[in-house]
N, C-alpha and C. Protein backbone atom coordinates (compact mmCIF):
# COMPACT_ATOMS: atom_id res chain seq x y z
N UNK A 1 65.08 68.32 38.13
CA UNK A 1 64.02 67.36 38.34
C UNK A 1 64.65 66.06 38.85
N UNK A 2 64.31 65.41 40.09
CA UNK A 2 64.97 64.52 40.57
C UNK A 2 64.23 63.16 39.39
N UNK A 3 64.91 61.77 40.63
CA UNK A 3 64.20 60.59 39.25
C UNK A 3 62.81 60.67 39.84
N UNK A 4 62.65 60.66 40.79
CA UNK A 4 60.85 60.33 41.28
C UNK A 4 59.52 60.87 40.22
N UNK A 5 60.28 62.06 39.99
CA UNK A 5 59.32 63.22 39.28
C UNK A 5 59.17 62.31 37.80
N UNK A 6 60.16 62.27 37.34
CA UNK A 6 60.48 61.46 36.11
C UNK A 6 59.53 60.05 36.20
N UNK A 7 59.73 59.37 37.05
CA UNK A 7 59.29 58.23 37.13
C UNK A 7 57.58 58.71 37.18
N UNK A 8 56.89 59.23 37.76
CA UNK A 8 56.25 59.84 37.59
C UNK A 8 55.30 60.54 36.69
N UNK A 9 55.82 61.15 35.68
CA UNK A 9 56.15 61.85 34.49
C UNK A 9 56.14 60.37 33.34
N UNK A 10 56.65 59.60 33.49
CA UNK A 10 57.01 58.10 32.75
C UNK A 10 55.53 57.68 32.73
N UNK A 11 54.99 57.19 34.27
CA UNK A 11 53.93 56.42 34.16
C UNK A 11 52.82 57.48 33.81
N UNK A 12 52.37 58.68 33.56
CA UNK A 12 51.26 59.47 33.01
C UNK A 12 51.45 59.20 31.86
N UNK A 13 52.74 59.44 31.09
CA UNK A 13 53.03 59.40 29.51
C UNK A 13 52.67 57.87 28.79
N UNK A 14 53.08 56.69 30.07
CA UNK A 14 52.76 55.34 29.53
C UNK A 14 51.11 55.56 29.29
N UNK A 15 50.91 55.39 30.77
CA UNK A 15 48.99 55.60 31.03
C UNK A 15 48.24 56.24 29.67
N UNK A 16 48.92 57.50 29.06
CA UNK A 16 47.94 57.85 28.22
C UNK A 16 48.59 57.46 27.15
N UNK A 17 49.61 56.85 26.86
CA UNK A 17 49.80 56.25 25.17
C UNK A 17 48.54 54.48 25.75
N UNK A 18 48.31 53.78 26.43
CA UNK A 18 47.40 53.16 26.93
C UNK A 18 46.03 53.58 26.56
N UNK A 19 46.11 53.97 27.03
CA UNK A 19 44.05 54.90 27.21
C UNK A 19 43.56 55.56 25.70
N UNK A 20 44.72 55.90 25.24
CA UNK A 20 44.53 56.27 23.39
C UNK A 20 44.45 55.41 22.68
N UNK A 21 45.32 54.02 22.91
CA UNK A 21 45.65 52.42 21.92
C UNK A 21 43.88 52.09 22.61
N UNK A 22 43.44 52.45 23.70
CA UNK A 22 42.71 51.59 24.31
C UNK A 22 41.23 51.98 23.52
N UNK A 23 41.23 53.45 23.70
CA UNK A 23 40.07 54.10 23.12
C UNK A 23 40.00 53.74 21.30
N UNK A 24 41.15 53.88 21.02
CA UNK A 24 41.42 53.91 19.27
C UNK A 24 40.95 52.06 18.78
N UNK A 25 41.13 51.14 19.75
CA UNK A 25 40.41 49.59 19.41
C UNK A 25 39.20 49.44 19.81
N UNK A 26 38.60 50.30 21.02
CA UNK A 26 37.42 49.64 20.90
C UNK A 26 36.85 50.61 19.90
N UNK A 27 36.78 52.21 19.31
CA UNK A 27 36.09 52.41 18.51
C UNK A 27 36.36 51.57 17.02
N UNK A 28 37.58 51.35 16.78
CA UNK A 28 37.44 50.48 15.56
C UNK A 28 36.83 49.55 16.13
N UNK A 29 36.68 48.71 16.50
CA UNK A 29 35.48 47.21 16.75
C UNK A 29 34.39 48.20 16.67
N UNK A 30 33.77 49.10 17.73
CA UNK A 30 32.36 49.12 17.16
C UNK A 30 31.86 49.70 16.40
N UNK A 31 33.38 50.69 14.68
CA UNK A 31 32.74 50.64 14.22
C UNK A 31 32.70 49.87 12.51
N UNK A 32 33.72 49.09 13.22
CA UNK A 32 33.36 47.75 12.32
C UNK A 32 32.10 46.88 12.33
N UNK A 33 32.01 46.61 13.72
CA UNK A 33 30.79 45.72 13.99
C UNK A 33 29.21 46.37 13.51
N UNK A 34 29.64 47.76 13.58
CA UNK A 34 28.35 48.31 12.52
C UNK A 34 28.28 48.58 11.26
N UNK A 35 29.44 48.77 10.78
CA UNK A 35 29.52 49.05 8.95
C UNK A 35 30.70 47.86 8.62
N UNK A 36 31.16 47.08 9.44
CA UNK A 36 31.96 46.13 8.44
C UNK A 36 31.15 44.97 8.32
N UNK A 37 31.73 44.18 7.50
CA UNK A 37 31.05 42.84 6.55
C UNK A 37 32.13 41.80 6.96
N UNK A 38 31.35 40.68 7.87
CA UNK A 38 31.49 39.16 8.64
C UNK A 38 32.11 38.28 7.47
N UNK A 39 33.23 37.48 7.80
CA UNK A 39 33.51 36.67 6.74
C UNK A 39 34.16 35.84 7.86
N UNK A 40 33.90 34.68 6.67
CA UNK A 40 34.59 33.08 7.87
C UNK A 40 36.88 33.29 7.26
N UNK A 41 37.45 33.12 7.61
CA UNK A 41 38.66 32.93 7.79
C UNK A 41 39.66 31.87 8.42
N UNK A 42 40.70 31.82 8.31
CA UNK A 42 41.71 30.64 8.37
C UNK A 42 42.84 31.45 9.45
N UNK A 43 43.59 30.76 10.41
CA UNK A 43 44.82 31.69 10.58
C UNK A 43 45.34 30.87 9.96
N UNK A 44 46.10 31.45 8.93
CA UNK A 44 47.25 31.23 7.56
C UNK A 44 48.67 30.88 8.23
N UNK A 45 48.78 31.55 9.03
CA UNK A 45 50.52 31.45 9.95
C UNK A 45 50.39 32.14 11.01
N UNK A 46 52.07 31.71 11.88
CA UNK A 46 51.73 32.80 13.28
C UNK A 46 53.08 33.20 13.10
N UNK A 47 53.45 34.73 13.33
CA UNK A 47 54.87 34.97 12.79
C UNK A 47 54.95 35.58 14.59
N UNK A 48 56.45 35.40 14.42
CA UNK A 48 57.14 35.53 15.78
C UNK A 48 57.75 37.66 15.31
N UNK A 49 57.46 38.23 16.87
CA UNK A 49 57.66 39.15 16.73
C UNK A 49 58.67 39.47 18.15
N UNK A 50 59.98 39.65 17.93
CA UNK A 50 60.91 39.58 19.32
C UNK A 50 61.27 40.83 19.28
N UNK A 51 60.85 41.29 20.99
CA UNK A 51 61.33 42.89 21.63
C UNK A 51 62.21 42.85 22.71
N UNK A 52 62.48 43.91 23.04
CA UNK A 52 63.89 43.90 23.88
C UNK A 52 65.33 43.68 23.68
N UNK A 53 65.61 43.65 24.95
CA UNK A 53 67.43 43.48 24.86
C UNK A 53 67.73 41.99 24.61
N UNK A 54 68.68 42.04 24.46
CA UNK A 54 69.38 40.62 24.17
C UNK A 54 69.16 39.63 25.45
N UNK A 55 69.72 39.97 26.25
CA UNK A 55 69.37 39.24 27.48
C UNK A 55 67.60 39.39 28.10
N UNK A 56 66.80 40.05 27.42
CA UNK A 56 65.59 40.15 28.14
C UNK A 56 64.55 40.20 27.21
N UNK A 57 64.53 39.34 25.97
CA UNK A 57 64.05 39.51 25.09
C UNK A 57 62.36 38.68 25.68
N UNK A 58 61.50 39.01 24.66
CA UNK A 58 60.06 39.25 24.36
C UNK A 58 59.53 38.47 23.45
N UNK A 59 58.68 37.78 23.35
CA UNK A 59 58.31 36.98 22.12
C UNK A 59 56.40 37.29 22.11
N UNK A 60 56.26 38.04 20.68
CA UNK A 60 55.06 38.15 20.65
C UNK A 60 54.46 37.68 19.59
N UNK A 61 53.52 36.61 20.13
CA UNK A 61 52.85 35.73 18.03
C UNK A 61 51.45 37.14 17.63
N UNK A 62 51.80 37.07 16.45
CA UNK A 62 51.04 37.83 15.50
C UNK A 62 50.48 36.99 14.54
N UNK A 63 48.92 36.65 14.59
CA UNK A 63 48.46 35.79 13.74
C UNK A 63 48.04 36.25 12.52
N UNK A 64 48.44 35.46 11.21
CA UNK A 64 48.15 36.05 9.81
C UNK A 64 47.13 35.54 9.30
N UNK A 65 45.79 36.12 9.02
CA UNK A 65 44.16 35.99 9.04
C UNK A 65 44.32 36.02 7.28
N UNK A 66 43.25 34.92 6.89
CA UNK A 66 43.40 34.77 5.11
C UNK A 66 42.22 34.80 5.12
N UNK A 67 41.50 35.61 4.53
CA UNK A 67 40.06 35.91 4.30
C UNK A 67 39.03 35.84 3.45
N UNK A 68 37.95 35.48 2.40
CA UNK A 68 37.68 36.06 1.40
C UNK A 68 36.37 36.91 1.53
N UNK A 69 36.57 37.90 0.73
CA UNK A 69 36.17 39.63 0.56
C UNK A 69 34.22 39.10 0.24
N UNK A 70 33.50 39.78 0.23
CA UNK A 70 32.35 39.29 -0.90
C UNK A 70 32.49 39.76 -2.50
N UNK A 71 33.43 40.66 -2.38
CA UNK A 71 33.97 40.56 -3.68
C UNK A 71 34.64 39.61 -4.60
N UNK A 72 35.06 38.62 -3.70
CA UNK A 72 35.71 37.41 -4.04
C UNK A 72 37.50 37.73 -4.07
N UNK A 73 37.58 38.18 -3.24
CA UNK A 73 39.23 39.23 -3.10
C UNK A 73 39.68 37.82 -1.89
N UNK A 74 40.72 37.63 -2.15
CA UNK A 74 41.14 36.64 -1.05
C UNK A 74 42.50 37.96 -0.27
N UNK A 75 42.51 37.90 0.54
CA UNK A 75 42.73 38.78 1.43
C UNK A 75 43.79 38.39 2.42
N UNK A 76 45.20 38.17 2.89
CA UNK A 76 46.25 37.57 3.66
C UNK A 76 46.36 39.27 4.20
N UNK A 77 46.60 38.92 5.82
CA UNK A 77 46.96 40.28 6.37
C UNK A 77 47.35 39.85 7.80
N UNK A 78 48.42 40.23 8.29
CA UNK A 78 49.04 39.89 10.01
C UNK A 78 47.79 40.80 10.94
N UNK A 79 47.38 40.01 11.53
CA UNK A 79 46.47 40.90 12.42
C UNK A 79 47.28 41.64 13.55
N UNK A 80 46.67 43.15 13.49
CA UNK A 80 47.74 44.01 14.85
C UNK A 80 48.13 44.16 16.06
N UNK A 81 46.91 42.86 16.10
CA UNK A 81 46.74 42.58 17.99
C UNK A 81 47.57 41.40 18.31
N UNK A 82 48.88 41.44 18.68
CA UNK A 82 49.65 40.65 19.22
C UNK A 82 49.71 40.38 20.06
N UNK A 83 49.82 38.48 20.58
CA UNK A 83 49.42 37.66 21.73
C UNK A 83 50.84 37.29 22.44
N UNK A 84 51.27 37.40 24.06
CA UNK A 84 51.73 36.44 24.36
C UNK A 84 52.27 34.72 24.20
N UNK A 85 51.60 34.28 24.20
CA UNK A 85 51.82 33.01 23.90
C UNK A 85 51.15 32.78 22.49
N UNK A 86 51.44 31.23 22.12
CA UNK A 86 51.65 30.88 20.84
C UNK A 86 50.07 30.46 20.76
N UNK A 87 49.69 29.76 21.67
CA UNK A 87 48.56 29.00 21.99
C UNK A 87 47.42 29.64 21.67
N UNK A 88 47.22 30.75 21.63
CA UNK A 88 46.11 31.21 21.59
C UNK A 88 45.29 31.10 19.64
N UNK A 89 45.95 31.09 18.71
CA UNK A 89 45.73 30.62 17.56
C UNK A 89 46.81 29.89 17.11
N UNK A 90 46.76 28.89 16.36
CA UNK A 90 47.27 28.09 15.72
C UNK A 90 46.68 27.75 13.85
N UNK A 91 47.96 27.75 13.39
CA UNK A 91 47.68 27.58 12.07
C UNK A 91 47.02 26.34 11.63
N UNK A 92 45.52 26.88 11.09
CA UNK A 92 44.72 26.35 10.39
C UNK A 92 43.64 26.18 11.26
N UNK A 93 43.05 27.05 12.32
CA UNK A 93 42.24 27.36 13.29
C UNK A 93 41.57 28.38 12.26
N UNK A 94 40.04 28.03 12.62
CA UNK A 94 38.75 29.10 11.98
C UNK A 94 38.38 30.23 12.38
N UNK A 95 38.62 31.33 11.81
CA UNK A 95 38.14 32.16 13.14
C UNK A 95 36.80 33.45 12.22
N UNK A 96 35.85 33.75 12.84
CA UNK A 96 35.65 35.11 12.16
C UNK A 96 36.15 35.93 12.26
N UNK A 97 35.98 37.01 11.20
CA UNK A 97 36.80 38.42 10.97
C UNK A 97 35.52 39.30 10.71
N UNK A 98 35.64 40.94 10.83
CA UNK A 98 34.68 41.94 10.91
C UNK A 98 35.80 42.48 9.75
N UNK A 99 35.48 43.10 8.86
CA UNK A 99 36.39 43.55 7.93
C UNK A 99 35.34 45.24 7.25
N UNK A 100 36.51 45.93 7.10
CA UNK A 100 35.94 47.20 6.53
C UNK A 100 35.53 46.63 5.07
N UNK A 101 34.64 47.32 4.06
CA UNK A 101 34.48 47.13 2.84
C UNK A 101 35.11 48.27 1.94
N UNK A 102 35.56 48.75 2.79
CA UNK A 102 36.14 50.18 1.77
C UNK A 102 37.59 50.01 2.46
N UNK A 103 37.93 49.10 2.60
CA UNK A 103 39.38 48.94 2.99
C UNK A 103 39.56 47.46 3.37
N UNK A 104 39.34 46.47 3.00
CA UNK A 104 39.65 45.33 2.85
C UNK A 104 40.33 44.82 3.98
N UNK A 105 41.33 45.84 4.14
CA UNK A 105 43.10 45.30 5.08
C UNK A 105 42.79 44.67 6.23
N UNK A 106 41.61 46.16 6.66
CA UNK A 106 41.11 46.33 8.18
C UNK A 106 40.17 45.59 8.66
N UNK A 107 40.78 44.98 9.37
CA UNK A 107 39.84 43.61 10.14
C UNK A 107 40.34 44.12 11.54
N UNK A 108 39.33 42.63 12.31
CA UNK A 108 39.06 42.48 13.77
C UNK A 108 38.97 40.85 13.39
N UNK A 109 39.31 40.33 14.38
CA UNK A 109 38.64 39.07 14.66
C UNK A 109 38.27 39.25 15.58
N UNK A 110 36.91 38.72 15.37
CA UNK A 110 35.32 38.69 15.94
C UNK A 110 35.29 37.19 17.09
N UNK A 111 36.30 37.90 18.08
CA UNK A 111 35.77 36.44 19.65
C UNK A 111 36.14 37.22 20.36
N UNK A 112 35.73 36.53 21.88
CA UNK A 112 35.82 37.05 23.11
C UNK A 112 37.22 37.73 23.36
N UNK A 113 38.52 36.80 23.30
CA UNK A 113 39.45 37.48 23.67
C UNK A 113 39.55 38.73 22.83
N UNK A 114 39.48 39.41 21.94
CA UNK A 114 39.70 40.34 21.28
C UNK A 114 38.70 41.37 21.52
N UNK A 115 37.83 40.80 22.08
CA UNK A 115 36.18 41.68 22.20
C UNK A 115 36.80 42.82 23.76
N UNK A 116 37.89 42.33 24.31
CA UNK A 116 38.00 43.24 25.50
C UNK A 116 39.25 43.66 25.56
N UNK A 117 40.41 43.39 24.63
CA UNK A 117 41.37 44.08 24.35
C UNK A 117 41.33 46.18 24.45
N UNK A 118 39.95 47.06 23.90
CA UNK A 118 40.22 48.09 24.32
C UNK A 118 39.92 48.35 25.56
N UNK A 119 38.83 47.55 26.25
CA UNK A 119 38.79 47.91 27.89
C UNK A 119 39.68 48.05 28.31
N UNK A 120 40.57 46.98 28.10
CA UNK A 120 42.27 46.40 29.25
C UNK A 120 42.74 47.35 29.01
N UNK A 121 43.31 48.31 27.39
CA UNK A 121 43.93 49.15 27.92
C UNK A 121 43.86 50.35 28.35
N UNK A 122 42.10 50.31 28.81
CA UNK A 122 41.95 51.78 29.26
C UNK A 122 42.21 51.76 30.44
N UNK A 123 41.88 50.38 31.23
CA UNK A 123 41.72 50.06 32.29
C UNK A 123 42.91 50.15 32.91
N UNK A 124 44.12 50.03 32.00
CA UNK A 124 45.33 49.65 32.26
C UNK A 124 46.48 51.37 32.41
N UNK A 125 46.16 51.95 31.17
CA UNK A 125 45.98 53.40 31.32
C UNK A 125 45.68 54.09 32.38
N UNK A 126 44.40 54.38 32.74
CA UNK A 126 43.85 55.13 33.83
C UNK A 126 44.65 54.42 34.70
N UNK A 127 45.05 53.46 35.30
CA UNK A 127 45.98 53.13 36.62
C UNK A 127 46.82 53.36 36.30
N UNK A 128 47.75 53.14 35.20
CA UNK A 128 48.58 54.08 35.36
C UNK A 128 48.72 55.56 35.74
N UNK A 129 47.72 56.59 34.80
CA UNK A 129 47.73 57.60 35.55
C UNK A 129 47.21 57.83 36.54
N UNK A 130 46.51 57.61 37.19
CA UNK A 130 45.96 57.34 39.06
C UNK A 130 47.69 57.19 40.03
N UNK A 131 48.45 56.19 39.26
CA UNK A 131 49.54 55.68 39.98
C UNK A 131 50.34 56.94 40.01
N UNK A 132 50.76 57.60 38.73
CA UNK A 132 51.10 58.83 38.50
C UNK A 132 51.12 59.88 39.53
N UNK A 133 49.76 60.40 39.44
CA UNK A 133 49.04 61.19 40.06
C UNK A 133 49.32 60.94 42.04
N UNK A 134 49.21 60.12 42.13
CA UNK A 134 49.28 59.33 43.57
C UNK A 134 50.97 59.61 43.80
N UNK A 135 51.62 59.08 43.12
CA UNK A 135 53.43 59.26 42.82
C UNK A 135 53.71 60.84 43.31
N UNK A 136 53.37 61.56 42.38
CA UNK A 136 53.88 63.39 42.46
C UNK A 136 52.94 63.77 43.31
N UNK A 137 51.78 63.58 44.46
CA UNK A 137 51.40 64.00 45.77
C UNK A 137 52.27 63.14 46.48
N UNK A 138 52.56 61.89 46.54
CA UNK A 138 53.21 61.91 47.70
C UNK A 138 54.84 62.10 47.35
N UNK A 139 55.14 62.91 46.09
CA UNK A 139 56.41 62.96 46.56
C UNK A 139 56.49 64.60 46.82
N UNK A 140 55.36 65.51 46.36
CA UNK A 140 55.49 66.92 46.80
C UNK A 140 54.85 66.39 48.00
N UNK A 141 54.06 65.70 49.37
CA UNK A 141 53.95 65.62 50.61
C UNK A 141 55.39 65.04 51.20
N UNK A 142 56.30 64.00 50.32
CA UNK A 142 56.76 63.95 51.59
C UNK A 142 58.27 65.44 51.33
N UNK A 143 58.03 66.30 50.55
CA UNK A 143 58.82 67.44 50.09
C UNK A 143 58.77 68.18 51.08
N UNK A 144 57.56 68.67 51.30
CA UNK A 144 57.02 69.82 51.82
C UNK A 144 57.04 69.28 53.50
N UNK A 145 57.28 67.88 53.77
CA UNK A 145 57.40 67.58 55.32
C UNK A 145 58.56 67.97 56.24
């Protein structure tokens, strides 16, 4: 198998770990937004999450959402949707949360930017595999030329 095929082979495998993260958030949002319970919240902290190599490292803020339950459960939990930049919450910013009641942990925060997080990565997915797909025809066309 030469690299093309591979490369190839790479972006289908990215595309659909994409299109699964993508499908697996928006059904949790909607089906939080139908069986979970709205509570007002704090971001508590923003913890730094660094990927990559040494020379090419990554910085992703993960904001930590402090909640209280209607049970009266006060609730601290890093939310899983990690941001680029720092800016986007800041500690001691209000935010709502959609929270399961039979699992406390599991939240959403309830705003726009987060409201289209599973589109992007379906959106982001499917081009990848389109790109894929597009990749291994034209590298069996220019094979077969």
């Amino acid at each position: 198998m030469d690299n093309q095929i591979i490369y190839c082979l790479l972006f289908l495998l990215i595309g659909l770990v994409f299109t699964i993260i993508g499908f697996s958030k928006r059904s949790q949002r909607i089906n939080l937004i139908k069986n979970g319970v709205k509570a007002e919240g704090v971001v508590y902290s923003v913890e730094k999450d660094f990927s990559g190599t040494l020379g090419n490292q990554s910085v992703t803020y993960y904001p930590v959402i402090r909640y209280l339950t209607q049970e009266k459960d006060w609730v601290t939990e890093k939310y899983d949707v990690g941001l680029g930049s720092i800016g986007s919450y800041n500690e001691g910013d209000k935010v709502t949360v959609i929270y399961d009641p039979n699992c406390n942990t599991q939240f959403i925060i309830d705003d726009k930017s987060t409201k289209y997080i599973g589109p992007i990565f379906i959106v982001l997915g499917a081009g990848l595999i389109v790109a894929s797909i597009v990749c291994y025809l034209l590298k069996i066309q220019i094979h077969h030329s």
